[in-house]
Protein backbone atom coordinates (compact mmCIF):
# COMPACT_ATOMS: atom_id res chain seq x y z
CA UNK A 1 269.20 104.02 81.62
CA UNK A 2 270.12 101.12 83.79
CA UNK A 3 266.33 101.56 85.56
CA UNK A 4 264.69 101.26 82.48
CA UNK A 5 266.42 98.40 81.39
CA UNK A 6 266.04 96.49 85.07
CA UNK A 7 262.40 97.26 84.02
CA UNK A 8 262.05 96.05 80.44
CA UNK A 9 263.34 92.64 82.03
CA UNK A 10 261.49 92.57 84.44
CA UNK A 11 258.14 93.18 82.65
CA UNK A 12 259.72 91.04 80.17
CA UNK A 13 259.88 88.05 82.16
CA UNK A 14 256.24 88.45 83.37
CA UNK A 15 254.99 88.49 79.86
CA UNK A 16 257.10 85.44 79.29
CA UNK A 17 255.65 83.79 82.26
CA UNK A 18 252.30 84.38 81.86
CA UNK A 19 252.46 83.23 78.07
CA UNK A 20 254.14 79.90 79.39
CA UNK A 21 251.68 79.29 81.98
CA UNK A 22 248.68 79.84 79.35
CA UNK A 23 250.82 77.79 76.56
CA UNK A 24 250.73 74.70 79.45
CA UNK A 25 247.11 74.87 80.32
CA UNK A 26 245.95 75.52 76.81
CA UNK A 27 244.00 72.44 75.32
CA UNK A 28 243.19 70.30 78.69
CA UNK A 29 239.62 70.28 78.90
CA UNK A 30 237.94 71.60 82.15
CA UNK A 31 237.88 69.53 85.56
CA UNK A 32 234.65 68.25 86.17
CA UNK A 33 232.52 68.77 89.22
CA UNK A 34 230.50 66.67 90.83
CA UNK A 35 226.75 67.49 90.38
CA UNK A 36 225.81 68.21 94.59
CA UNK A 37 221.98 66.53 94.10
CA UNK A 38 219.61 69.35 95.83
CA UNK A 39 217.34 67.37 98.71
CA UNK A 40 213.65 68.56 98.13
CA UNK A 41 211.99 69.13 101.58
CA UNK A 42 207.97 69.96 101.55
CA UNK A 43 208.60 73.74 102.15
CA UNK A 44 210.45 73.31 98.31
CA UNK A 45 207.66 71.09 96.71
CA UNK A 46 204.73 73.79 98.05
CA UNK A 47 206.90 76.77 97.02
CA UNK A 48 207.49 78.46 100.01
């Protein structure tokens, strides 16, 4: 009896946690990344 409680609380409080942690990130928009501008050599421009 006492296991399965220990349990319950402890799954409990993971459940809890995770919904907390979603609740605080919910709603912020993304970070943004800076576009990395690809340098064209010739072997790019003639396909190979």
């Amino acid at each position: 009896m006492f296991r399965a409680l220990v349990m319950f609380l402890l799954v409990l409080g993971i459940v809890a946690g995770g919904l907390m942690l979603l609740r605080r990130t919910a709603g912020k928009p993304p970070k943004e990344y800076r576009k990395v501008e690809r340098i064209e050599d010739e072997d790019d421009r003639r396909g190979w």
